[in-house]
Protein backbone atom coordinates (compact mmCIF):
# COMPACT_ATOMS: atom_id res chain seq x y z
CA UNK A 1 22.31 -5.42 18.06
CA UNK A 2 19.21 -3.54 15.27
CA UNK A 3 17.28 -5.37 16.61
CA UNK A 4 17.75 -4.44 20.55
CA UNK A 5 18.35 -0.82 19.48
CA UNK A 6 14.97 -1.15 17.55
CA UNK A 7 13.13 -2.13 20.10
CA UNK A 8 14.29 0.60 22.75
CA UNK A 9 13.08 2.83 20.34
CA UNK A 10 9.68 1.86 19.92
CA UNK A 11 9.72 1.92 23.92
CA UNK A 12 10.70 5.69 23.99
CA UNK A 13 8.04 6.35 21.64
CA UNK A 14 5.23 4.48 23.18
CA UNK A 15 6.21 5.13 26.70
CA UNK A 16 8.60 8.21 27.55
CA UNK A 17 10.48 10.51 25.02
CA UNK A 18 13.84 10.12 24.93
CA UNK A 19 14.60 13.36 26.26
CA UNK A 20 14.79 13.63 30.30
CA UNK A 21 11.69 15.46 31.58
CA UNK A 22 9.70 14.83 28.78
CA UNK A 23 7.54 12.46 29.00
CA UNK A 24 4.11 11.10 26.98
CA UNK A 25 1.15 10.04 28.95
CA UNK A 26 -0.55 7.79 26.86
CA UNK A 27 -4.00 7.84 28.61
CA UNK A 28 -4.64 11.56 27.28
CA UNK A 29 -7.84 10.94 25.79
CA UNK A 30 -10.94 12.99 25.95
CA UNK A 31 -12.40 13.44 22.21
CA UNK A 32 -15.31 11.61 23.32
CA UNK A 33 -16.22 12.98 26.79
CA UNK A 34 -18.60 16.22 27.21
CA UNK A 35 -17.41 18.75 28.16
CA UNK A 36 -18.84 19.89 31.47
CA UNK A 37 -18.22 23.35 33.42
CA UNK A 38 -19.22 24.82 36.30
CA UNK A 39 -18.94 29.06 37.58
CA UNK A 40 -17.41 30.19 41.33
CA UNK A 41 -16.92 33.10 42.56
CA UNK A 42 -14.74 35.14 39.91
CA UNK A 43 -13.84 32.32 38.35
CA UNK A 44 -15.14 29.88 35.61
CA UNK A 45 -14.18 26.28 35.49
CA UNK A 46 -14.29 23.40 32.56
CA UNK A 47 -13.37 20.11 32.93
CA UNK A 48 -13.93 16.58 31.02
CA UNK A 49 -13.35 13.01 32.97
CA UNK A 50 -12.70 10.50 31.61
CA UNK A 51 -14.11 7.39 33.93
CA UNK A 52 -13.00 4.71 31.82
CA UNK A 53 -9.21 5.72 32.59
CA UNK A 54 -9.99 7.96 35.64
CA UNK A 55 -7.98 10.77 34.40
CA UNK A 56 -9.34 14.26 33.76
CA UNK A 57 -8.39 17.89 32.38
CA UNK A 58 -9.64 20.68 33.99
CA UNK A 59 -9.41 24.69 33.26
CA UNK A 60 -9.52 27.26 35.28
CA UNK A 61 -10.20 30.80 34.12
CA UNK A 62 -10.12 33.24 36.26
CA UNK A 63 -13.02 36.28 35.04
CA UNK A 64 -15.51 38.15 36.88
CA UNK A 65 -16.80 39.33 33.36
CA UNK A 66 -20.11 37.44 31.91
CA UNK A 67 -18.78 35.41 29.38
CA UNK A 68 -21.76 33.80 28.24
CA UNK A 69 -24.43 36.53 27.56
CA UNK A 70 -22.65 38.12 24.75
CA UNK A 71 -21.06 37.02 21.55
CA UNK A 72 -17.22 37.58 20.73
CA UNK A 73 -14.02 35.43 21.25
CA UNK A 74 -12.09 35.76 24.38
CA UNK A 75 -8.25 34.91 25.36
CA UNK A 76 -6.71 33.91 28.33
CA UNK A 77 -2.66 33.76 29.15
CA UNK A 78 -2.56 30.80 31.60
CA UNK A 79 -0.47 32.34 34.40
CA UNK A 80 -0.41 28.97 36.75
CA UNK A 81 -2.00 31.44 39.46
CA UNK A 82 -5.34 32.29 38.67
CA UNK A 83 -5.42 30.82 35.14
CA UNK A 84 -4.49 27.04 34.92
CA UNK A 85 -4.74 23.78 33.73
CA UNK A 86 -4.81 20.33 35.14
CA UNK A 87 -3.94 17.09 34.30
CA UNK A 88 -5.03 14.13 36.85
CA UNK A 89 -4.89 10.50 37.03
CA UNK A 90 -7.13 8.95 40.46
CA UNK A 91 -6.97 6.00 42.15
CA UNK A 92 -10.81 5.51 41.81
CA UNK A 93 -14.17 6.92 39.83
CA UNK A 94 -14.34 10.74 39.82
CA UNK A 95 -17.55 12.82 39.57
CA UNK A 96 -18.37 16.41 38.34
CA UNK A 97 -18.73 17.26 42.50
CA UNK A 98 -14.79 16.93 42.50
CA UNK A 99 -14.89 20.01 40.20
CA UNK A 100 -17.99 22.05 41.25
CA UNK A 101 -18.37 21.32 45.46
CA UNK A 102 -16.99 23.97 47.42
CA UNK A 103 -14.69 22.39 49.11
CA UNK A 104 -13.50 19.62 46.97
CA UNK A 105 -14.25 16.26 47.90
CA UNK A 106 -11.17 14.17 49.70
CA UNK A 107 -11.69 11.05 47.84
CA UNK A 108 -10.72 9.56 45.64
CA UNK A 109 -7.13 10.59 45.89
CA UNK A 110 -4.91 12.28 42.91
CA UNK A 111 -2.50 9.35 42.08
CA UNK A 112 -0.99 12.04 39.23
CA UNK A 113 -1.42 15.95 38.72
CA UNK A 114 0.25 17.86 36.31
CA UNK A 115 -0.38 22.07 36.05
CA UNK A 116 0.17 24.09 32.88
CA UNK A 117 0.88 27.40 33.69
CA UNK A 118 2.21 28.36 29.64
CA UNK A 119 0.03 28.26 27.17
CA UNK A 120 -3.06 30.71 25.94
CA UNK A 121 -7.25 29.34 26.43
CA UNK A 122 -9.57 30.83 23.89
CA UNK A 123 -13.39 30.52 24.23
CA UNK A 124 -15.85 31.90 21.68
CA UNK A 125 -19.23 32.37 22.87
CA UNK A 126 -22.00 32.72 20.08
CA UNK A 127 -25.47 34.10 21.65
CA UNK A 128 -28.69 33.62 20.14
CA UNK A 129 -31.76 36.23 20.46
CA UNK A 130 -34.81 34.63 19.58
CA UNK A 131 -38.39 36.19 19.63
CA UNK A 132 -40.05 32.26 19.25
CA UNK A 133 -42.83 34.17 16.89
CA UNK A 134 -42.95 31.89 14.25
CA UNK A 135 -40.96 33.51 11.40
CA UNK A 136 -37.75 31.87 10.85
CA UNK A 137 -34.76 33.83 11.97
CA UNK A 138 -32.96 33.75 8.43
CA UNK A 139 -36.13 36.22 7.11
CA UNK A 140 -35.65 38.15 9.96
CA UNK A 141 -32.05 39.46 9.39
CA UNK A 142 -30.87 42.93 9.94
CA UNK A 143 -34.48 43.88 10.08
CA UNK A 144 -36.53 46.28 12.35
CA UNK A 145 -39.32 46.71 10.66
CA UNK A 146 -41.12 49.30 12.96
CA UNK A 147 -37.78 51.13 13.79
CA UNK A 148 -38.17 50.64 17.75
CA UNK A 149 -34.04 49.74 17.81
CA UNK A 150 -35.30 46.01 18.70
CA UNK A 151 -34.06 43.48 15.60
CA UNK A 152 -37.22 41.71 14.17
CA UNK A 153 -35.00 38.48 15.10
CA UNK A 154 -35.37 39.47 18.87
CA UNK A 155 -38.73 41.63 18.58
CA UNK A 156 -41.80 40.16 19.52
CA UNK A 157 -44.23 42.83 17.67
CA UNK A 158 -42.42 43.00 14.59
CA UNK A 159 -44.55 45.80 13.04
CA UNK A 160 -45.35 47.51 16.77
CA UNK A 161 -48.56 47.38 16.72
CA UNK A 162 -48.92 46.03 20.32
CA UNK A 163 -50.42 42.90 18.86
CA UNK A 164 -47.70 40.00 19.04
CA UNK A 165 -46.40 38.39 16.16
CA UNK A 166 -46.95 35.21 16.22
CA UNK A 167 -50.59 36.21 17.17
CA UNK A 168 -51.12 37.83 13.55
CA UNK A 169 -49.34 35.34 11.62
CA UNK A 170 -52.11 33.27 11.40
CA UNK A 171 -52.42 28.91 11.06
CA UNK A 172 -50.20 28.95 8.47
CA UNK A 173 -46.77 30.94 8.86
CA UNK A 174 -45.34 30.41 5.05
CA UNK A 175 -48.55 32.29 4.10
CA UNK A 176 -48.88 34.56 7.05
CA UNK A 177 -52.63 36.08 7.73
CA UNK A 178 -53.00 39.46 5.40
CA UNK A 179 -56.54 40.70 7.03
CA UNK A 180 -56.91 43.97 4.38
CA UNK A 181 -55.26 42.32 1.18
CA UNK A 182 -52.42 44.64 0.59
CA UNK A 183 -49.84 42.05 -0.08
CA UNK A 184 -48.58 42.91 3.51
CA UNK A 185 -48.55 40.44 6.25
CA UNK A 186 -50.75 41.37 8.99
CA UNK A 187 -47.47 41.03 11.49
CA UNK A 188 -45.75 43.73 9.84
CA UNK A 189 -48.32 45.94 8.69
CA UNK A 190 -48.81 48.88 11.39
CA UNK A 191 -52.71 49.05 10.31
CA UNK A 192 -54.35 45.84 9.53
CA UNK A 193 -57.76 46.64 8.24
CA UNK A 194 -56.43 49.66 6.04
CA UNK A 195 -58.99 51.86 7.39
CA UNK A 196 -56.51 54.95 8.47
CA UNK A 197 -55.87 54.09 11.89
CA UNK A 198 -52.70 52.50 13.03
CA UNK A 199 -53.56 49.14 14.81
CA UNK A 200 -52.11 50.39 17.95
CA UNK A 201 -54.06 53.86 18.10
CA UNK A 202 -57.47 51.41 17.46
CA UNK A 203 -56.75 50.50 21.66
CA UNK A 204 -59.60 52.49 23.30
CA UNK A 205 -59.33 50.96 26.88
CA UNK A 206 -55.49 51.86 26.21
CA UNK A 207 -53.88 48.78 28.18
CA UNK A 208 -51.90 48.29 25.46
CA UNK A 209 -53.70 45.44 23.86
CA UNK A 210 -56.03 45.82 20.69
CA UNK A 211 -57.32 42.82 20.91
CA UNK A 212 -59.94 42.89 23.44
CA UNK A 213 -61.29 46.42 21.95
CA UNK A 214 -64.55 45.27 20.35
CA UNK A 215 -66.98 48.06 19.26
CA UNK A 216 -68.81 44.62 17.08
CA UNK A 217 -68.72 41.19 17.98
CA UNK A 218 -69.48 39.57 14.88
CA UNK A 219 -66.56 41.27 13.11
CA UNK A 220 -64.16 40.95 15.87
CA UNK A 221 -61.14 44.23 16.99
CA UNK A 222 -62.28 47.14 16.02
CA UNK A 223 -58.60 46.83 14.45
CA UNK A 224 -59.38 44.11 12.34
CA UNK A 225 -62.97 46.17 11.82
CA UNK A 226 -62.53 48.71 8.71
CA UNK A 227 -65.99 50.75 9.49
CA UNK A 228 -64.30 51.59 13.12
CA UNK A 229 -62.03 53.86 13.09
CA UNK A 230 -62.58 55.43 16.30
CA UNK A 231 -58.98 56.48 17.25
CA UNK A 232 -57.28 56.89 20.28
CA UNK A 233 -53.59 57.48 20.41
CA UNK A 234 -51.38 55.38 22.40
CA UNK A 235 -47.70 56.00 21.87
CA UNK A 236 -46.30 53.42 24.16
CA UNK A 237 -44.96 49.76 23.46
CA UNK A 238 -46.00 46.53 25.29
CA UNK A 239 -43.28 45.08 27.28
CA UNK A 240 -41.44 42.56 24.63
CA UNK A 241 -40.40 39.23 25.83
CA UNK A 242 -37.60 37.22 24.10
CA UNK A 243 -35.39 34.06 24.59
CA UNK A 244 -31.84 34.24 24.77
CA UNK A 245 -29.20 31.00 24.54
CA UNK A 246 -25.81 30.90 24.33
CA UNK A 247 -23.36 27.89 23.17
CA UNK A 248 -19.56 28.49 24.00
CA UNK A 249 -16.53 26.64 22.04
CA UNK A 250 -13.46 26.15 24.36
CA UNK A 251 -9.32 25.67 22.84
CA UNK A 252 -6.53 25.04 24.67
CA UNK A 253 -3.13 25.93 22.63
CA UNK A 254 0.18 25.65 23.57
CA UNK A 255 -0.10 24.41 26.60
CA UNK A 256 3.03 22.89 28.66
CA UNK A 257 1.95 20.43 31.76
CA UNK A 258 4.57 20.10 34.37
CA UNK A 259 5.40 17.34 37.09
CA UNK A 260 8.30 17.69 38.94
CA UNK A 261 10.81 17.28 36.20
CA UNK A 262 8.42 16.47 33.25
CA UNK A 263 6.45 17.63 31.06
CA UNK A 264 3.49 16.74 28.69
CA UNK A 265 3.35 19.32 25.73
CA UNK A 266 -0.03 19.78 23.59
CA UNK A 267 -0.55 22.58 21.04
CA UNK A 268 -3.73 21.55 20.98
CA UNK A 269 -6.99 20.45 22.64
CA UNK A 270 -10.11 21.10 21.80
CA UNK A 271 -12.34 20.83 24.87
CA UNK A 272 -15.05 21.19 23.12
CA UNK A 273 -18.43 22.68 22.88
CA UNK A 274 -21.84 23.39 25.54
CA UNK A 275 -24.88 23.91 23.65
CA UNK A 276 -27.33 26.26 25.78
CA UNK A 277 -24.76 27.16 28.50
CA UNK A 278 -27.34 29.92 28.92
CA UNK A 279 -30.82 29.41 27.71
CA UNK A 280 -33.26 31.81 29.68
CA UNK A 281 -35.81 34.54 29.08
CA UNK A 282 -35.51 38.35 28.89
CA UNK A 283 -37.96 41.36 28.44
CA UNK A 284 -37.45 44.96 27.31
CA UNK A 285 -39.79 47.48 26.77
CA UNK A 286 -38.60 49.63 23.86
CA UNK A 287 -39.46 53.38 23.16
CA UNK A 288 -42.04 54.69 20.24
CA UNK A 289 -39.71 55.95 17.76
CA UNK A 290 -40.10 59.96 17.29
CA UNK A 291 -41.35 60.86 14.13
């Protein structure tokens, strides 16, 4: 008779829990598939398959807010409405279209679909601003070197000089180009030949560019050129161009699926991350600080 009762036991744990409506899908597996998401109309949703057992879990989220352009944590009460989860077995291969098409494609057919409408999502979004000038973004920290309200992280003309950067840092960034030898690097000194005159006033054409002001050729810029100091004053910024990328972390807790009369409980999943969710280019022109 221990033996019989023994083995109904191991049955209840491997296959249904003991309790009616509960039961334990054994399939639930998606620590190694991507996570993959796709955005609608007011609505965000994320979803891994899993081909191998044609099963997949799917959020909705329900937002008409940008969640992926700035950084912060965000929590959403799944209401079974507008907020959800899914739960799906198939009776053949499903594809990211199933998730993402319009109008959802009619094959193949859910063999199995449980909703959770308890339970709370949370997705952290972490957004990177990156100038791409050369100097790595760890020296750059909660600097603004010439006070334009642009983070030297994010600004393209760290010393706003109208010259770019990673244009005056020279061949070799760990020993950046210092043209006038004042033990400061030509990318965040606001007059590189030390001759008096900012870099940026040394623009005679004034199109914002000191580069192609040349009173001698053999020297080069009259702003590299300490025996011109011609000066013409030019208190506006070059448009600055930057890269921004976002990568988003998404956790399911608490959530309770439902069937009919069962139920599959998980406290928690971890869909997962998406590197570069958002990886695309921006440009701001900032204003001359007043003195």
């Amino acid at each position: 008779m221990s033996k019989k009762i023994l083995v109904w036991v191991l049955l209840c744990i491997g296959v249904v829990s003991c309790d009616d409506g509960d039961i334990i899908v054994t399939n639930f597996n998606f620590d190694d598939v991507d996570l993959q998401q796709c955005i609608g109309v007011g609505s965000y949703v994320f979803f891994k398959i899993n081909s191998e057992n044609q099963e997949s879990i799917s959020l909705r989220i329900a937002s008409t807010a940008d969640l992926y352009r700035t950084s912060g944590t965000n929590a959403f009460t799944l209401d079974g409405s507008s907020t959800f989860a899914n739960y799906r077995t198939y009776d053949g291969e499903i594809t990211s279209d199933y998730f993402c098409s319009s109008i959802p494609p009619t094959s193949p057919a859910v063999a199995t679909n449980f909703l959770a409408s308890e339970g709370t999502a949370v997705l952290e979004t972490v957004v990177v601003l990156d100038d791409l000038d050369g100097v790595p973004l760890e020296d750059e920290v909660d600097l603004d070197t010439d006070e334009d309200g642009i983070p030297d992280s994010y600004d393209f003309d760290d010393d706003g000089d109208n010259v770019p950067t990673i244009d005056e840092l020279g061949p070799d960034p760990e020993n950046p180009r210092d043209s006038d030898d004042d033990d400061i690097p030509d990318y965040l000194d606001p007059d590189d030949d030390n001759d008096g005159v900012l870099t940026r006033y040394e623009d005679t054409n004034e199109d914002l560019d000191p580069t192609n002001d040349v009173t001698n050729p053999e020297v080069g810029p009259d702003y590299l050129n300490a025996a011109v100091t011609t000066e013409t004053v030019v208190d506006l910024f070059r448009v600055h161009n930057y890269n921004l990328s976002s990568s988003i972390n998404l956790v399911l807790h608490n959530a309770v699926f439902v069937s009919g009369e069962n139920q599959l409980v998980r406290e928690t999943i971890n869909f997962g991350m998406i590197e570069n969710v958002v990886n695309e280019p921006k440009s701001e022109t900032p204003e001359v600080p007043e003195d």
